[in-house]
PDB file of N, CA and C in Angstrom:
ATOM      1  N   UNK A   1     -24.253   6.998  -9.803  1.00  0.00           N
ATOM      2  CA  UNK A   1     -22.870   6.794  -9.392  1.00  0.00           C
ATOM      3  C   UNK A   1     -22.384   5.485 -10.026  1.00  0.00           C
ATOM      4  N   UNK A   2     -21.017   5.571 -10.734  1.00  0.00           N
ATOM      5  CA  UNK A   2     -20.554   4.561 -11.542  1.00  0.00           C
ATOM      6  C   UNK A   2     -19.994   3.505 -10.356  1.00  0.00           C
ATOM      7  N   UNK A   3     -19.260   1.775 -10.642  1.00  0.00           N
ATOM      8  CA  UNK A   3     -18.966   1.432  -9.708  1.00  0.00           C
ATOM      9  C   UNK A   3     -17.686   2.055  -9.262  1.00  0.00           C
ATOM     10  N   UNK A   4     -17.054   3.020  -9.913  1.00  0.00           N
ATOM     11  CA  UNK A   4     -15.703   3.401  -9.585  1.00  0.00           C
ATOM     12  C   UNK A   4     -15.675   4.334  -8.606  1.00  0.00           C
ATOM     13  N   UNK A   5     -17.104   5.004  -8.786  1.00  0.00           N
ATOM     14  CA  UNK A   5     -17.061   6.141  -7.636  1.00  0.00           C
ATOM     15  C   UNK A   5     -17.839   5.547  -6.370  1.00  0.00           C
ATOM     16  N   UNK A   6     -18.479   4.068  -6.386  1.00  0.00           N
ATOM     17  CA  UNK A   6     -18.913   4.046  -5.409  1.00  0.00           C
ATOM     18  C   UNK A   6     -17.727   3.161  -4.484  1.00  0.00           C
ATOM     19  N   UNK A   7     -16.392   2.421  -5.011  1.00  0.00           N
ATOM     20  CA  UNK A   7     -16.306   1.946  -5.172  1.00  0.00           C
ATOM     21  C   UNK A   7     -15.038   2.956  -4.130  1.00  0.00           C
ATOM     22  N   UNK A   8     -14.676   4.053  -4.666  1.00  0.00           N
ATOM     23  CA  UNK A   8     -14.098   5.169  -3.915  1.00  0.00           C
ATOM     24  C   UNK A   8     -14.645   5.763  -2.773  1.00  0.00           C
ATOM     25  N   UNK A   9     -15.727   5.954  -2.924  1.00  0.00           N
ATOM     26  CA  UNK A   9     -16.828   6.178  -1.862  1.00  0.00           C
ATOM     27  C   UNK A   9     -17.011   5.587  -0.709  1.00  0.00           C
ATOM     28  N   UNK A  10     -16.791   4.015  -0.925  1.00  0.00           N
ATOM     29  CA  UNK A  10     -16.395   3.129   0.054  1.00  0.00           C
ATOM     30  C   UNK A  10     -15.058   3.332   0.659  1.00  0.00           C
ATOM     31  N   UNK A  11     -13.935   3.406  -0.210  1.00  0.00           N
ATOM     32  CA  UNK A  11     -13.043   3.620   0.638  1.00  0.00           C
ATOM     33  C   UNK A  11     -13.221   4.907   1.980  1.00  0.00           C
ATOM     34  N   UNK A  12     -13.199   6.056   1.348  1.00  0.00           N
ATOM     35  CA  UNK A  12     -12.856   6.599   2.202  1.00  0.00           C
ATOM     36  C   UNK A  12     -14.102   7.110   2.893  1.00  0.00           C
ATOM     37  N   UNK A  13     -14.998   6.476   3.033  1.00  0.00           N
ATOM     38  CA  UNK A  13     -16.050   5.925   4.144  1.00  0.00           C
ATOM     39  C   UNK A  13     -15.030   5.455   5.509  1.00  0.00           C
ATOM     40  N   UNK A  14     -14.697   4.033   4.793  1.00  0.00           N
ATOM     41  CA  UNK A  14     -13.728   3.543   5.800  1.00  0.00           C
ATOM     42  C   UNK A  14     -11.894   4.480   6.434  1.00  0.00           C
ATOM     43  N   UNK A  15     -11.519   5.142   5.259  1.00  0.00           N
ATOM     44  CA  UNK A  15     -10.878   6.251   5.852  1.00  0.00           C
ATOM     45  C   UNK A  15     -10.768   7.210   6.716  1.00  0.00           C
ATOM     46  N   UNK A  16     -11.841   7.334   6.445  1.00  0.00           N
ATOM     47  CA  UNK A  16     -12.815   8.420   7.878  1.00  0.00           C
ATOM     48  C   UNK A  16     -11.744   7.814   9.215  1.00  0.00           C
ATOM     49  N   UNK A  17     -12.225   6.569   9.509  1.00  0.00           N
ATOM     50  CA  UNK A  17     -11.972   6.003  10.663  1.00  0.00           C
ATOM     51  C   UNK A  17     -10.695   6.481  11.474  1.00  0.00           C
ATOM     52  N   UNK A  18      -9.804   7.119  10.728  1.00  0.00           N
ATOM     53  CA  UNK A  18      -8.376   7.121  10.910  1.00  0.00           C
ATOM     54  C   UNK A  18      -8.269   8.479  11.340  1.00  0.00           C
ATOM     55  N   UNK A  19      -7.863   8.932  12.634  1.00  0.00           N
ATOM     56  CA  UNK A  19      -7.644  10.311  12.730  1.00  0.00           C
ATOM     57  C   UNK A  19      -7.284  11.145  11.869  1.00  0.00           C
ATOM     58  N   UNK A  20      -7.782  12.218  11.915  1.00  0.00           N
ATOM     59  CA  UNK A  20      -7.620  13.465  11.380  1.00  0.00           C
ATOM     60  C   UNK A  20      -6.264  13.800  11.022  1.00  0.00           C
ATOM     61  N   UNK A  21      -5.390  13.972  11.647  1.00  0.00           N
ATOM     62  CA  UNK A  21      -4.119  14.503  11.188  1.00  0.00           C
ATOM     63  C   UNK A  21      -3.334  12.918  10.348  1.00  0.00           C
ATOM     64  N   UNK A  22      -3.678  12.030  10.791  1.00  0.00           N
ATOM     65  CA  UNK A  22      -3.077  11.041   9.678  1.00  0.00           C
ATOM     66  C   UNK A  22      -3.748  11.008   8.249  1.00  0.00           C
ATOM     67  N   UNK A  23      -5.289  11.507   8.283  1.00  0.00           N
ATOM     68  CA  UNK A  23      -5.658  11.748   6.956  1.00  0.00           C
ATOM     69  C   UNK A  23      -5.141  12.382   5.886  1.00  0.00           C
ATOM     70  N   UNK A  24      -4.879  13.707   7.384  1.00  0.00           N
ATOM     71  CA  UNK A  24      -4.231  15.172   6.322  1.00  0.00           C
ATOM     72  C   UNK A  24      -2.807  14.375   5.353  1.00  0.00           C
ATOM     73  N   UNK A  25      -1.897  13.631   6.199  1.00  0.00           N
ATOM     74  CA  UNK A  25      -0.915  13.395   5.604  1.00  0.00           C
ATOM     75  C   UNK A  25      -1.357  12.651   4.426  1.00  0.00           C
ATOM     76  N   UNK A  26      -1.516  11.372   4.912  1.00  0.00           N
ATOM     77  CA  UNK A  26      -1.938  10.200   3.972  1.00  0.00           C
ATOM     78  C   UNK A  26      -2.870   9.946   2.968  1.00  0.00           C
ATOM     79  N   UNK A  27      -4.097  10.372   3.389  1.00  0.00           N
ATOM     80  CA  UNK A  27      -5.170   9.978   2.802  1.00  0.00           C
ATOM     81  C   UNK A  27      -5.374   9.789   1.162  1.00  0.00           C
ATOM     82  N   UNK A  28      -4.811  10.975   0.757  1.00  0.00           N
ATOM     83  CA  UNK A  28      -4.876  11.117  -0.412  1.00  0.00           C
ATOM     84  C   UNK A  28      -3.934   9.651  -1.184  1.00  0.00           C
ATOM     85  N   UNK A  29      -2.747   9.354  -1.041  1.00  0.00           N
ATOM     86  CA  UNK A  29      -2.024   8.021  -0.932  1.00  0.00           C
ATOM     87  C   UNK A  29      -2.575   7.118  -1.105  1.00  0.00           C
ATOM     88  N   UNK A  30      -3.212   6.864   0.149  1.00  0.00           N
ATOM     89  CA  UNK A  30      -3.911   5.810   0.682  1.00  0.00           C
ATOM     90  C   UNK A  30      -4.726   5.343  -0.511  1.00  0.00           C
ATOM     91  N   UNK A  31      -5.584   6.096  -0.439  1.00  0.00           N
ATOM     92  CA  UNK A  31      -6.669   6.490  -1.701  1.00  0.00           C
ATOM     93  C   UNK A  31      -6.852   5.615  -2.812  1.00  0.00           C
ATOM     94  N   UNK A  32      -5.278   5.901  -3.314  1.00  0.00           N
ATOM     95  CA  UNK A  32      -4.834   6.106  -4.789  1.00  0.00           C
ATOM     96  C   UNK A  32      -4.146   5.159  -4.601  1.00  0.00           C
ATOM     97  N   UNK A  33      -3.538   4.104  -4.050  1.00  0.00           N
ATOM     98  CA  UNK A  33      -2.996   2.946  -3.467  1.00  0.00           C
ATOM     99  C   UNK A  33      -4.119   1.727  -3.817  1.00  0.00           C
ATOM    100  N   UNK A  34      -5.487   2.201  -2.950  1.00  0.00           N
ATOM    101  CA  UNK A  34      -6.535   1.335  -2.664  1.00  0.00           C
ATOM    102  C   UNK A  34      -7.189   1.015  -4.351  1.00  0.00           C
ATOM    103  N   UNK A  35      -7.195   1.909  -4.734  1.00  0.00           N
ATOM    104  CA  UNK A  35      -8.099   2.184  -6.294  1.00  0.00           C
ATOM    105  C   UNK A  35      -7.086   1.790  -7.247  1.00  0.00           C
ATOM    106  N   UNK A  36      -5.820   1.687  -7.150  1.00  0.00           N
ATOM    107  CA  UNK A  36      -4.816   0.788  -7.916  1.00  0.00           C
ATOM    108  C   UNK A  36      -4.899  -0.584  -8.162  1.00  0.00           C
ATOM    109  N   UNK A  37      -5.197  -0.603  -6.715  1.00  0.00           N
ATOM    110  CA  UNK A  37      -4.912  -2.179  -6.466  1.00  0.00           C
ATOM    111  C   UNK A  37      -5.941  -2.557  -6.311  1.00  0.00           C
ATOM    112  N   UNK A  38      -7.513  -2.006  -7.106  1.00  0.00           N
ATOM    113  CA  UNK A  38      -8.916  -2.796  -6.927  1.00  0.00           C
ATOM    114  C   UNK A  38      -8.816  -3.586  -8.158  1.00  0.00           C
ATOM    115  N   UNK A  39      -9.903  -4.701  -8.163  1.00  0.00           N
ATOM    116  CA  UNK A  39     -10.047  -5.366  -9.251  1.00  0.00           C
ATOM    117  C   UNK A  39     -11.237  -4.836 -10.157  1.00  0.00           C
ATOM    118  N   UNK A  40     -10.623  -4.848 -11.604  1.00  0.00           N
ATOM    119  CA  UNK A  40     -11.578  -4.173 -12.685  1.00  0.00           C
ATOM    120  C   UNK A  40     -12.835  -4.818 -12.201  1.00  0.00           C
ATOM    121  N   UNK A  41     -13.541  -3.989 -12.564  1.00  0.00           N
ATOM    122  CA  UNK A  41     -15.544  -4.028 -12.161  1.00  0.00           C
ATOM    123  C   UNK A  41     -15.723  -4.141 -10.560  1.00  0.00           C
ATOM    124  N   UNK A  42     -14.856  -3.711  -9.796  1.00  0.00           N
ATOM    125  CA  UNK A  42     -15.065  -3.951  -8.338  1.00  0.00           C
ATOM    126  C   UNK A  42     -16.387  -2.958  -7.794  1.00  0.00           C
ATOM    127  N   UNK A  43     -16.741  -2.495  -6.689  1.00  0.00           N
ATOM    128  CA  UNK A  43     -17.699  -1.598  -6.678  1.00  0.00           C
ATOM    129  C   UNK A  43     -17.924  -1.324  -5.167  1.00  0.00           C
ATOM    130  N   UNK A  44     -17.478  -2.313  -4.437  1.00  0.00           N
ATOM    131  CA  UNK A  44     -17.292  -2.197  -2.918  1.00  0.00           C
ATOM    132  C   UNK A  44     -15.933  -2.463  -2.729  1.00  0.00           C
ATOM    133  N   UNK A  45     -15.343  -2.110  -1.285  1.00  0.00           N
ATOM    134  CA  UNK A  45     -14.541  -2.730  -1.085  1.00  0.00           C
ATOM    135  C   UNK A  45     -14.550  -4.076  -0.347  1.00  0.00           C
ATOM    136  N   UNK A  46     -13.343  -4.875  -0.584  1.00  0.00           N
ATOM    137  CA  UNK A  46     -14.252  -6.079   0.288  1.00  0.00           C
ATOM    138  C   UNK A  46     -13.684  -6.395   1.534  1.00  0.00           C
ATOM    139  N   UNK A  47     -13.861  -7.598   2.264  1.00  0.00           N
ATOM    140  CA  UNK A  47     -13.946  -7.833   3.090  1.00  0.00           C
ATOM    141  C   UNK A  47     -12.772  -7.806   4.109  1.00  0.00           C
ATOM    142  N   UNK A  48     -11.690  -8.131   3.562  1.00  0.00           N
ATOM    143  CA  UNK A  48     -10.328  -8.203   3.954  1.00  0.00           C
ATOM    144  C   UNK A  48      -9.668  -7.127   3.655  1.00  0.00           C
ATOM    145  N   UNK A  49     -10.108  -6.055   2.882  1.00  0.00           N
ATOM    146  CA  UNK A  49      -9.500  -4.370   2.296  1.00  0.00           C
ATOM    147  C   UNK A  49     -10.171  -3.854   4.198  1.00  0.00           C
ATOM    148  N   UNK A  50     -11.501  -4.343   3.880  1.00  0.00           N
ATOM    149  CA  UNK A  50     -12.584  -3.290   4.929  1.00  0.00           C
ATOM    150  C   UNK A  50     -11.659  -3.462   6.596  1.00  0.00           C
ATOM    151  N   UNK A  51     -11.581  -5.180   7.039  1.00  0.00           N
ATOM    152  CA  UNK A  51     -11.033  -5.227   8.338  1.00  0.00           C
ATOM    153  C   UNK A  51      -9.583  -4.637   8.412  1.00  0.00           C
ATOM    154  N   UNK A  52      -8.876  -4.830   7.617  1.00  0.00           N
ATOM    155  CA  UNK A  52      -7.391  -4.318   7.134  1.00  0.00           C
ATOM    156  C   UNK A  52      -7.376  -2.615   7.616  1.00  0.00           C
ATOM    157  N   UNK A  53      -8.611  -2.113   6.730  1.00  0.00           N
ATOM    158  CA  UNK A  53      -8.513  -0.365   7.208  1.00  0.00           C
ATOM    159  C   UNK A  53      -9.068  -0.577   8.486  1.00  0.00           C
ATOM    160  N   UNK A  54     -10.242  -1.079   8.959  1.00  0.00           N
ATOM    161  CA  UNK A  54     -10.356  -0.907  10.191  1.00  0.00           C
ATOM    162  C   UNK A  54      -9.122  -1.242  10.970  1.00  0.00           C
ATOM    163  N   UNK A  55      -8.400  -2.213  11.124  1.00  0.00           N
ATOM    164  CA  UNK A  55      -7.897  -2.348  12.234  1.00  0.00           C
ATOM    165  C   UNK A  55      -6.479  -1.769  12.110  1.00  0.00           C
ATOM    166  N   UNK A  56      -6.135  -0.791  11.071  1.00  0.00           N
ATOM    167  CA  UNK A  56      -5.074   0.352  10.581  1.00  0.00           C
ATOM    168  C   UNK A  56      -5.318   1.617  11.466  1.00  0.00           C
ATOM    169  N   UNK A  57      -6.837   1.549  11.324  1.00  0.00           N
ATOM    170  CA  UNK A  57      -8.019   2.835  11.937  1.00  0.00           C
ATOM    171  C   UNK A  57      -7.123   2.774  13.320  1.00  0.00           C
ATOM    172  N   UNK A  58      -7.472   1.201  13.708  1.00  0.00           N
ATOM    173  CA  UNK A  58      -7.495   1.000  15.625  1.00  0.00           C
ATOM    174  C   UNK A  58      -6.119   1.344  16.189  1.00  0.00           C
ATOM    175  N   UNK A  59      -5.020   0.827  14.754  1.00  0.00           N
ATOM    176  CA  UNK A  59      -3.745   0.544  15.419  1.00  0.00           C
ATOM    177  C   UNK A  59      -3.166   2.011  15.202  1.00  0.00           C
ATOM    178  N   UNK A  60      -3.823   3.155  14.858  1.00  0.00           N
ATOM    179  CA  UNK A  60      -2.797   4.290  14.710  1.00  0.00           C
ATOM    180  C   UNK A  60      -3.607   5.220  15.809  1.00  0.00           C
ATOM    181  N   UNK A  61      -5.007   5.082  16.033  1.00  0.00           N
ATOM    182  CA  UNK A  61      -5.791   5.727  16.865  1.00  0.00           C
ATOM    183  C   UNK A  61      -5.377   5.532  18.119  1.00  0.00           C
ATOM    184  N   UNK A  62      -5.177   3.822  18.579  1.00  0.00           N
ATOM    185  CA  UNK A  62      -5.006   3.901  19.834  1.00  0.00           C
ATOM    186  C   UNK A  62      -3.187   3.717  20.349  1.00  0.00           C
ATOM    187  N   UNK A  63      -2.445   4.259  19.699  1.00  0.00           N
ATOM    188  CA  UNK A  63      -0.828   4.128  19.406  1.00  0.00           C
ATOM    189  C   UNK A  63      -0.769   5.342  20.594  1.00  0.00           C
ATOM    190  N   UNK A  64      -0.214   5.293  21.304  1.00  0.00           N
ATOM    191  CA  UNK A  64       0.561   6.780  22.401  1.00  0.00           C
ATOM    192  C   UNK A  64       1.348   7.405  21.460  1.00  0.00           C
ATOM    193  N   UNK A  65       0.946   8.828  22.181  1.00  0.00           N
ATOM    194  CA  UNK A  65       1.342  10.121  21.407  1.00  0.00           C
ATOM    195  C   UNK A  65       0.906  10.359  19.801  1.00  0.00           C
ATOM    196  N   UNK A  66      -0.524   9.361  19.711  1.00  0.00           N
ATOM    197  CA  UNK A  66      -0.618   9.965  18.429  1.00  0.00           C
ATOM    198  C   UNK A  66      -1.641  11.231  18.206  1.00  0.00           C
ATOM    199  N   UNK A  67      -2.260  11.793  19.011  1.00  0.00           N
ATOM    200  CA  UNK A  67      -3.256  12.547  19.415  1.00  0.00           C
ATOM    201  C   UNK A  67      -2.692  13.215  19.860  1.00  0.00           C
ATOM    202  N   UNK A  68      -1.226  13.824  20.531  1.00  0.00           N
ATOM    203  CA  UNK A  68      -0.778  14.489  20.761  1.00  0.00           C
ATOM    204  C   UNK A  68      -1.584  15.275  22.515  1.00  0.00           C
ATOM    205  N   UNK A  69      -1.062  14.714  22.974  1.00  0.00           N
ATOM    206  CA  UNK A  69      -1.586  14.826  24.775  1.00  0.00           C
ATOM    207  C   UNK A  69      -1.637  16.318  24.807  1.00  0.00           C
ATOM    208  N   UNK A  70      -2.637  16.330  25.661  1.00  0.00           N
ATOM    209  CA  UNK A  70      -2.928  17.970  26.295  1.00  0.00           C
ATOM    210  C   UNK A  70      -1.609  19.095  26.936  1.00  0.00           C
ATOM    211  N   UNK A  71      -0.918  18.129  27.192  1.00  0.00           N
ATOM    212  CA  UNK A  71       0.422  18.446  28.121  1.00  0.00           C
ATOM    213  C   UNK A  71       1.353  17.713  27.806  1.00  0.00           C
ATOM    214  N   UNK A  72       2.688  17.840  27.454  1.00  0.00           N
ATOM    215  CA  UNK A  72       3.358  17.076  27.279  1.00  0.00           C
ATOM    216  C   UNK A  72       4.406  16.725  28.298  1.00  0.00           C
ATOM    217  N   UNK A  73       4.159  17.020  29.009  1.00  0.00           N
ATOM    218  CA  UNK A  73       4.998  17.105  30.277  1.00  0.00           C
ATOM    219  C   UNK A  73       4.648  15.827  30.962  1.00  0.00           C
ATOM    220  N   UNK A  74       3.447  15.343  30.833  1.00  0.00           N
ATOM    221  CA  UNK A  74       3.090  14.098  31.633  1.00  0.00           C
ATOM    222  C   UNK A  74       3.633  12.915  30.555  1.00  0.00           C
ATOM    223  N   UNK A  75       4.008  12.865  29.534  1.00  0.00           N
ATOM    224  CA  UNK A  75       5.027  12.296  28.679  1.00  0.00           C
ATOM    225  C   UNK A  75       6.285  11.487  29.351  1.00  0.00           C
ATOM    226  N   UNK A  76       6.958  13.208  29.794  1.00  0.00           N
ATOM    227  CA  UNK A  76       8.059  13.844  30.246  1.00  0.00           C
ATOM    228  C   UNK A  76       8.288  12.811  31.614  1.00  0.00           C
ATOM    229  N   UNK A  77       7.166  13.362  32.287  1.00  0.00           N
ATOM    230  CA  UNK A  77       6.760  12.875  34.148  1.00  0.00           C
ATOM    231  C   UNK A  77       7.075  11.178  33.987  1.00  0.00           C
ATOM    232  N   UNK A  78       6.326  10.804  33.051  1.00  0.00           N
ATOM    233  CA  UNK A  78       6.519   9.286  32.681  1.00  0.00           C
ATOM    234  C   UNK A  78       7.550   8.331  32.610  1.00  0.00           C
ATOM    235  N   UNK A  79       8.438   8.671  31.274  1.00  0.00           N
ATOM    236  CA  UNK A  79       9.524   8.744  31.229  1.00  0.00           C
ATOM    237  C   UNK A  79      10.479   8.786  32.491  1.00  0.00           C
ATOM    238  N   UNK A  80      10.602   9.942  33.348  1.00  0.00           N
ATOM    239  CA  UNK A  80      10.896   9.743  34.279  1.00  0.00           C
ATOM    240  C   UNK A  80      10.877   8.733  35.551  1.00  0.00           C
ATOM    241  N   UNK A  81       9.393   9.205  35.511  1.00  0.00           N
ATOM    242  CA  UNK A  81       8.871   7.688  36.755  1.00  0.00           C
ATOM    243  C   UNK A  81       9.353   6.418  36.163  1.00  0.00           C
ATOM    244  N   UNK A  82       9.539   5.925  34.678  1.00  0.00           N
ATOM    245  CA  UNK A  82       9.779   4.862  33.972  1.00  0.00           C
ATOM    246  C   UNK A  82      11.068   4.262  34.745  1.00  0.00           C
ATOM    247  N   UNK A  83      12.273   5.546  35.082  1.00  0.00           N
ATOM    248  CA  UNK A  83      13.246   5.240  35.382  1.00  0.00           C
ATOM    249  C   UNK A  83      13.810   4.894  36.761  1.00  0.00           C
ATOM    250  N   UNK A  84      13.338   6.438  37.431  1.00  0.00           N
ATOM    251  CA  UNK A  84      12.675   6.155  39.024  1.00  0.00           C
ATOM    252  C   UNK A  84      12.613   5.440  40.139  1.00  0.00           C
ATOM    253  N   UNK A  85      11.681   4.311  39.389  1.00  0.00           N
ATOM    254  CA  UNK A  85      10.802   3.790  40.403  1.00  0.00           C
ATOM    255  C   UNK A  85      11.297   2.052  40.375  1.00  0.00           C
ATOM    256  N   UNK A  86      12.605   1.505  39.039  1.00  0.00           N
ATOM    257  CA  UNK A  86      13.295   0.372  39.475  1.00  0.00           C
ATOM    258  C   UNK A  86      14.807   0.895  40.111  1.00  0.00           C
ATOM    259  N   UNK A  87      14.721   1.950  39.880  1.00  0.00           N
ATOM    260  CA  UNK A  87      16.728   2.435  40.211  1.00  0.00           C
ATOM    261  C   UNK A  87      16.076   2.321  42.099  1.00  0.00           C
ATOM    262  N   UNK A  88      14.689   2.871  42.435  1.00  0.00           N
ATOM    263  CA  UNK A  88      14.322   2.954  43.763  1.00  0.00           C
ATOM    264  C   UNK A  88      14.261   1.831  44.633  1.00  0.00           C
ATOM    265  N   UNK A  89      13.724   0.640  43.511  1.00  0.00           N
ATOM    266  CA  UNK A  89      13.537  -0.755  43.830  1.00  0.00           C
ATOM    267  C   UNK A  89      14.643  -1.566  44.074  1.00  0.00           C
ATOM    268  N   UNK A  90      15.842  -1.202  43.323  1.00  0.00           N
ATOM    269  CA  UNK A  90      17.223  -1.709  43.488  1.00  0.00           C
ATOM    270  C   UNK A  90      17.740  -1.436  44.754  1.00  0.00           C
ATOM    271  N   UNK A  91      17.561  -0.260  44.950  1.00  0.00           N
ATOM    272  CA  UNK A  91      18.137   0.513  46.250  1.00  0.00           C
ATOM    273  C   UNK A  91      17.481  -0.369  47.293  1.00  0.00           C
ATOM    274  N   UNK A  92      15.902  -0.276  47.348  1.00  0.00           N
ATOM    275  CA  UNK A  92      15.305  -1.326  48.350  1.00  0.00           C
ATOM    276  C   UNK A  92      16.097  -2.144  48.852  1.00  0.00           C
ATOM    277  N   UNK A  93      16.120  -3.063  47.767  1.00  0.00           N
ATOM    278  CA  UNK A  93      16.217  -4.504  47.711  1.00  0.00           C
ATOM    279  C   UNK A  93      17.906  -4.568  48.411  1.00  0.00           C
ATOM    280  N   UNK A  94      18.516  -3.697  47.830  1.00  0.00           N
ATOM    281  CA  UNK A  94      20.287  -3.726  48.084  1.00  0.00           C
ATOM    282  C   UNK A  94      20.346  -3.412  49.505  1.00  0.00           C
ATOM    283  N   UNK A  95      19.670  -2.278  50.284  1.00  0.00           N
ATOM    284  CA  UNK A  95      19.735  -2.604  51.828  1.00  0.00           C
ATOM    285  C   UNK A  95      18.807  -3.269  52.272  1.00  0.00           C
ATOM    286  N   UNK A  96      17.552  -3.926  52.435  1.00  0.00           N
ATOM    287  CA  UNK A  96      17.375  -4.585  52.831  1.00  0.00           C
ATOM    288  C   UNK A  96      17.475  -5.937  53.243  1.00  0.00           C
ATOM    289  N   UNK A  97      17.679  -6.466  52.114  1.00  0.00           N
ATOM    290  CA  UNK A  97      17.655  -8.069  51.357  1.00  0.00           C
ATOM    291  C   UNK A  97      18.576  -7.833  50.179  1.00  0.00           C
ATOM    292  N   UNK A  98      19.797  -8.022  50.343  1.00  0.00           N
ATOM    293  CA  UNK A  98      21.471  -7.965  49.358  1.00  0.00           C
ATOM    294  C   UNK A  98      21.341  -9.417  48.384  1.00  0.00           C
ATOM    295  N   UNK A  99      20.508 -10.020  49.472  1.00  0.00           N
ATOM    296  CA  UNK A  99      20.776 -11.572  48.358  1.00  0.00           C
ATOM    297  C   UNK A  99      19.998 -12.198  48.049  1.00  0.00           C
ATOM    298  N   UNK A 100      18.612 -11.163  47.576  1.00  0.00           N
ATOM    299  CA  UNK A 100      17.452 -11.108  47.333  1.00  0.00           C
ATOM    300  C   UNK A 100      17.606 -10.635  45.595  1.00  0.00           C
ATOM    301  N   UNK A 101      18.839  -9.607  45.541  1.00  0.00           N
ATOM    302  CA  UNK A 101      19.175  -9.226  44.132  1.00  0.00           C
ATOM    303  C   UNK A 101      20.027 -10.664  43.460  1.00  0.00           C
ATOM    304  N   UNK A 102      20.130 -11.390  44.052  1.00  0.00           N
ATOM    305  CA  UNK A 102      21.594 -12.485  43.076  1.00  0.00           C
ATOM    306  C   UNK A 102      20.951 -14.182  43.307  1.00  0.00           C
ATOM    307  N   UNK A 103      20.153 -14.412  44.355  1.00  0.00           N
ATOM    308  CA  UNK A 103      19.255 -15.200  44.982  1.00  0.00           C
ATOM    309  C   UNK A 103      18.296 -15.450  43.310  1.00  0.00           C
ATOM    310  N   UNK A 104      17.857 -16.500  42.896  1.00  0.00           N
ATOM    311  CA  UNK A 104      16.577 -17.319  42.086  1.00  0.00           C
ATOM    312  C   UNK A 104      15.448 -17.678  42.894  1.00  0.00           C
ATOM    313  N   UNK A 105      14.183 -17.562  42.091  1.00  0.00           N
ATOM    314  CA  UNK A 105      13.180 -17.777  42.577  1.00  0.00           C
ATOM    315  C   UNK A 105      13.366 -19.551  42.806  1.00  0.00           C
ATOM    316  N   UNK A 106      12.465 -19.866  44.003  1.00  0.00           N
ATOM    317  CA  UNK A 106      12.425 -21.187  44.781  1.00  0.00           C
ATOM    318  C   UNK A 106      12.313 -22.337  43.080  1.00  0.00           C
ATOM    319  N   UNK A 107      13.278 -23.475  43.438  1.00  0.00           N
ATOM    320  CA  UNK A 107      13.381 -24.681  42.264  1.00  0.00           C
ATOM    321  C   UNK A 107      14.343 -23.983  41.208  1.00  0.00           C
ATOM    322  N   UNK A 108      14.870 -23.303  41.319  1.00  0.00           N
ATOM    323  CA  UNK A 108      16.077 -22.413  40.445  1.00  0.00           C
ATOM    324  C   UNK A 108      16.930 -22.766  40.423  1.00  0.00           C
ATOM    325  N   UNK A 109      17.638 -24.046  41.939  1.00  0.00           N
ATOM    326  CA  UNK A 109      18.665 -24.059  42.198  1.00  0.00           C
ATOM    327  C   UNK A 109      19.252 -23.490  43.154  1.00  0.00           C
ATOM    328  N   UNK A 110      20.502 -23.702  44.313  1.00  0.00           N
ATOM    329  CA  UNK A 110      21.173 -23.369  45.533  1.00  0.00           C
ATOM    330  C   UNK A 110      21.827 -21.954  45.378  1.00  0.00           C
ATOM    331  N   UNK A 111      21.619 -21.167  44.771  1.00  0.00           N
ATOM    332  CA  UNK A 111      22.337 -19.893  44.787  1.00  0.00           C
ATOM    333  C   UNK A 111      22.299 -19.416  45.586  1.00  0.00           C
ATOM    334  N   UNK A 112      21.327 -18.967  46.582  1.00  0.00           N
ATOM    335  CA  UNK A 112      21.378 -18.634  47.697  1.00  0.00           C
ATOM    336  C   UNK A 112      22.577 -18.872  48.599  1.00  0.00           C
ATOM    337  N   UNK A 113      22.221 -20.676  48.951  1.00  0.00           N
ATOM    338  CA  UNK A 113      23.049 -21.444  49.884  1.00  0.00           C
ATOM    339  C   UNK A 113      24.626 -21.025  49.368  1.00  0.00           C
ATOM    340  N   UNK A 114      24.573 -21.045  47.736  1.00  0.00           N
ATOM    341  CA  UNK A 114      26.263 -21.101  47.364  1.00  0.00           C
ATOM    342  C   UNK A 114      26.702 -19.749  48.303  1.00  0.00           C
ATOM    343  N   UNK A 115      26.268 -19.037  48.014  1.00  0.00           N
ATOM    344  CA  UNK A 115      26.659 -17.749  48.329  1.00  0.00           C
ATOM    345  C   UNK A 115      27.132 -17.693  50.145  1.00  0.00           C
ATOM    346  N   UNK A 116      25.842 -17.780  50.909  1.00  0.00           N
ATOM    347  CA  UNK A 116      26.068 -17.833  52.392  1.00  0.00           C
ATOM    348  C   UNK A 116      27.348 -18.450  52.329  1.00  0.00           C
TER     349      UNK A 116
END
């Protein structure tokens, strides 16, 4: 094996890392990107190419919705609850404690007092 093919070999060693359906798209790109931009007689990739794909690997692997959830409805459910559960908190706060919403946390200043 010449250094060009090991040199390729390495890359997409480290390609691997990257889910499957981003391969399908990219990989080939990627590839041909990486082997552009190597330096004549290179033969590995190095050190700062290697953490670079790894942590490309980490940041698209562990990204939401890139794996595409079993259900998408709990997406959906999310989203929802996202909205939910401060419009619920407002409501709280508005009958219970009215001047709890316009009120600063303690050393903020008299807003409170202005108000009463």
């Amino acid at each position: 094996m010449n250094g060009s093919e090991q040199l390729e070999h390495g890359y997409q060693r480290l390609l691997a890392l990257y889910p499957a359906e981003h391969r399908r798209a990219h990989e080939a790109e990627m590839l041909g990107v990486l082997m552009t931009g190597a330096r004549a007689g290179q033969r590995h990739p190095g050190l700062a190419e290697s953490a670079n794909l790894i942590w490309g690997a980490l940041r698209i692997g562990l990204r939401p919705g890139s794996h595409g959830s079993p259900d998408p409805r709990w997406r959906d459910a999310l989203a929802a609850v996202s909205v939910v559960v401060p419009l619920l908190a407002l409501l709280y706060f508005a009958v219970h404690d009215p001047l709890a919403l316009v009120s600063l946390p303690p050393g903020h200043g008299p807003l409170r007092a202005a108000i009463v």
